[in-house]
C-alpha atoms as a PDB file:
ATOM      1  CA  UNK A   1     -57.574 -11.780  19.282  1.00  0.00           C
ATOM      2  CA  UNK A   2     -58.733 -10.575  15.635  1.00  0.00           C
ATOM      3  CA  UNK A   3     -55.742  -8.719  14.362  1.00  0.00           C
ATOM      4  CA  UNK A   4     -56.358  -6.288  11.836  1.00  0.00           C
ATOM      5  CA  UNK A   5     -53.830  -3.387   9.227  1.00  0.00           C
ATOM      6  CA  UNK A   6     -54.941  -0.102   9.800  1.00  0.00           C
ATOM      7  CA  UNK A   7     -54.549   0.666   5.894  1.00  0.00           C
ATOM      8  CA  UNK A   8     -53.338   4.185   3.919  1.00  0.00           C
ATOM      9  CA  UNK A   9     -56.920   4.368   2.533  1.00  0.00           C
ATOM     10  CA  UNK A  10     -57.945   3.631   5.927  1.00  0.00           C
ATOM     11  CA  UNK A  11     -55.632   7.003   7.303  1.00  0.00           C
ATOM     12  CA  UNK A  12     -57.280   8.557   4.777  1.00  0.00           C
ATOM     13  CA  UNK A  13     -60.686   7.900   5.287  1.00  0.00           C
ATOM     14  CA  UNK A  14     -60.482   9.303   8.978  1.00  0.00           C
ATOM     15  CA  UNK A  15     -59.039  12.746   7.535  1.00  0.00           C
ATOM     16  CA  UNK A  16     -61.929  13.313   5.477  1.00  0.00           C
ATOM     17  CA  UNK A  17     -64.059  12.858   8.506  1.00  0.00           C
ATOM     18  CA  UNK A  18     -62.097  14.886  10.775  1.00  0.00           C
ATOM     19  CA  UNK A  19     -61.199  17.620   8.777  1.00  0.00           C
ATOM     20  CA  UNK A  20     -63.721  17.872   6.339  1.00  0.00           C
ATOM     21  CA  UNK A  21     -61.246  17.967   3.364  1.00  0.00           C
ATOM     22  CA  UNK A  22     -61.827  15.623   0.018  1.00  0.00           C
ATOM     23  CA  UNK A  23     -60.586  11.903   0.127  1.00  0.00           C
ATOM     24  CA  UNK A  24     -57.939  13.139  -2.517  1.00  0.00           C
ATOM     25  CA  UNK A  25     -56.780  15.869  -0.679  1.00  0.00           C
ATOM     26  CA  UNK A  26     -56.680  13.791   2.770  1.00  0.00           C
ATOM     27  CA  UNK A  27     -54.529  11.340   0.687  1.00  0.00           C
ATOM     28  CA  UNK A  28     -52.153  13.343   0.160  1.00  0.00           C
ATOM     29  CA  UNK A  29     -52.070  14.439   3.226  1.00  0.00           C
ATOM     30  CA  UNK A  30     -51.140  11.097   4.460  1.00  0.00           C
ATOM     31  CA  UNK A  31     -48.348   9.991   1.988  1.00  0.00           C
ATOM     32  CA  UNK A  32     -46.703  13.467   2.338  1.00  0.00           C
ATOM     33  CA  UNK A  33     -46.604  12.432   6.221  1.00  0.00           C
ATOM     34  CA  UNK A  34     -45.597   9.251   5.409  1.00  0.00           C
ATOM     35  CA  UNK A  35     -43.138  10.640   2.795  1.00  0.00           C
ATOM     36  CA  UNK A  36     -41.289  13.167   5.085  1.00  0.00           C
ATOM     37  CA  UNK A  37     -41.436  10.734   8.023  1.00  0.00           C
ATOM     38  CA  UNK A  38     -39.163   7.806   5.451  1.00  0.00           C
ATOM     39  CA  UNK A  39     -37.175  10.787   4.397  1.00  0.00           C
ATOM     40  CA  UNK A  40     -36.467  11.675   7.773  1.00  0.00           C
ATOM     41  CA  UNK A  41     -35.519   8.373   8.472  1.00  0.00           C
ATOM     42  CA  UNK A  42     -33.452   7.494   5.358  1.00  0.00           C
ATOM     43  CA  UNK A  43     -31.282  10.326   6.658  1.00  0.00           C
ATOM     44  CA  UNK A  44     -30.576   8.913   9.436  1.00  0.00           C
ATOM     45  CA  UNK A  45     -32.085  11.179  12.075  1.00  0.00           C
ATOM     46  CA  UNK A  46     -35.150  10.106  14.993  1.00  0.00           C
ATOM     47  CA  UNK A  47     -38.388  11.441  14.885  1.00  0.00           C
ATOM     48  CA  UNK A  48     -39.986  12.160  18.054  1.00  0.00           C
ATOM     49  CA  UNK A  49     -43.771  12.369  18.141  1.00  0.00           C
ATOM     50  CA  UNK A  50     -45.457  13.916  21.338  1.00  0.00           C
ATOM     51  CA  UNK A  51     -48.007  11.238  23.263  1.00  0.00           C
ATOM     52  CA  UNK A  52     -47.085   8.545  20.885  1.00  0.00           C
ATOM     53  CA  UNK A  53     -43.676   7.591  20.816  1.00  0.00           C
ATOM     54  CA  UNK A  54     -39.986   7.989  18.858  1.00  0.00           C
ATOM     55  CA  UNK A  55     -38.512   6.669  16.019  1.00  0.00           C
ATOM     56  CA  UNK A  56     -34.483   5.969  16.141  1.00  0.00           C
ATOM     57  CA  UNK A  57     -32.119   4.464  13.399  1.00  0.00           C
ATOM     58  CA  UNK A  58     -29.868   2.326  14.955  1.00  0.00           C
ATOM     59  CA  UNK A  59     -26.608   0.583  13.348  1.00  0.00           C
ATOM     60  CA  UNK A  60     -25.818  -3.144  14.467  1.00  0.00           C
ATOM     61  CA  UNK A  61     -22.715  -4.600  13.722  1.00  0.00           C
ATOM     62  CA  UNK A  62     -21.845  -7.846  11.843  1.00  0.00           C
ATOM     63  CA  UNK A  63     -22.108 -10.746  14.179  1.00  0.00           C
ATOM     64  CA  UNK A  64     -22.384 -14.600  14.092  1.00  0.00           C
ATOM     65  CA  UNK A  65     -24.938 -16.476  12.485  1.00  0.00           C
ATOM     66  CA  UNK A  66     -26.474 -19.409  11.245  1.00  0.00           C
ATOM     67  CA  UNK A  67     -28.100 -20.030   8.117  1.00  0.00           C
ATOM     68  CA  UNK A  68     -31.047 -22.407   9.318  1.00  0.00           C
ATOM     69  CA  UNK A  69     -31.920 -23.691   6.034  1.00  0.00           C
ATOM     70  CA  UNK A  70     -27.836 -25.841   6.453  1.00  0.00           C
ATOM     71  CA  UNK A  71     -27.081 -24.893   9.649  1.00  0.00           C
ATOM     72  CA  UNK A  72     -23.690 -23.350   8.262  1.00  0.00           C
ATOM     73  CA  UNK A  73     -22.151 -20.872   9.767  1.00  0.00           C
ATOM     74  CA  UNK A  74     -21.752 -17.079   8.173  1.00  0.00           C
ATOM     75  CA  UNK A  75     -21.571 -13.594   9.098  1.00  0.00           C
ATOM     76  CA  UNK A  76     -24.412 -11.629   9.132  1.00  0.00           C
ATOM     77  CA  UNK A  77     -23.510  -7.920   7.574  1.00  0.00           C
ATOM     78  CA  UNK A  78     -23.759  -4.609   9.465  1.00  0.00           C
ATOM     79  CA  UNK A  79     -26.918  -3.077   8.954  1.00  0.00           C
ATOM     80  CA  UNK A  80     -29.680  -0.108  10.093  1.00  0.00           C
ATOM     81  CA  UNK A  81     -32.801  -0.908  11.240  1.00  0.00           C
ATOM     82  CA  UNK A  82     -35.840   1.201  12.849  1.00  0.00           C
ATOM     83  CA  UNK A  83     -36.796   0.897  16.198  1.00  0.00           C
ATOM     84  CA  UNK A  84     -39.770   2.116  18.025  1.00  0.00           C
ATOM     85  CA  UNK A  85     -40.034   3.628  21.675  1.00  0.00           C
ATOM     86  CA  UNK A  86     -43.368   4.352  22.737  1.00  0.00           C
ATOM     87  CA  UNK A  87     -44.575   7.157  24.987  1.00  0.00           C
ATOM     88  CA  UNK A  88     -45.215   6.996  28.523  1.00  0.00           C
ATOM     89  CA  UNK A  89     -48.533   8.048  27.590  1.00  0.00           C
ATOM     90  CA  UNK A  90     -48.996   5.215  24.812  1.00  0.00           C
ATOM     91  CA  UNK A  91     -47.764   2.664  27.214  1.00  0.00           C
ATOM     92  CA  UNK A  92     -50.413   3.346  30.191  1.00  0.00           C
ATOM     93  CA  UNK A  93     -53.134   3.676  27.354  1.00  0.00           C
ATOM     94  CA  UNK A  94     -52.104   0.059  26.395  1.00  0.00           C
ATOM     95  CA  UNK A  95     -51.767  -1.568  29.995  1.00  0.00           C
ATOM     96  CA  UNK A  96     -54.989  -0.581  31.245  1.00  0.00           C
END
């Protein structure tokens, strides 16, 4: 399987052909999604988007670790990470 980035520029690019707008203006369009959807995030709330799936900010508590470099033992710190939940209609699209 060829995997392959879907880049910004790349976002962009399909704007201008679907909406007829300059590449400028298109992206623009995309980093101010982009923007609002990291702001949204930072602030710790979910975005939900219709037919493709939600966004959530979930804590996880310090736990156990080890360092695999030494194999010593530490504590990893409490931290937020992203997780992703696709739709029902994203996950038949992808098992077909």
């Amino acid at each position: 399987m060829n995997k392959k980035n879907v880049t910004r520029k790349e976002l962009a690019l399909s704007v201008t052909e679907k909406l007829g707008v300059s590449q400028r203006n298109a992206a623009e369009i995309v980093d101010t999604v982009f923007a609002t959807l990291k702001n949204t995030l930072i602030n710790g709330e979910s975005i939900k988007l219709v037919q493709f799936g939600a966004l959530n900010v979930r804590d996880k508590t310090p736990r156990r670790g080890r360092n695999p470099k030494t194999g010593e033992s530490m504590i990893i710190s409490k931290r937020q990470m992203i997780t992703f939940r696709p739709s029902k209609q994203l996950r038949e699209k992808l098992n077909t």
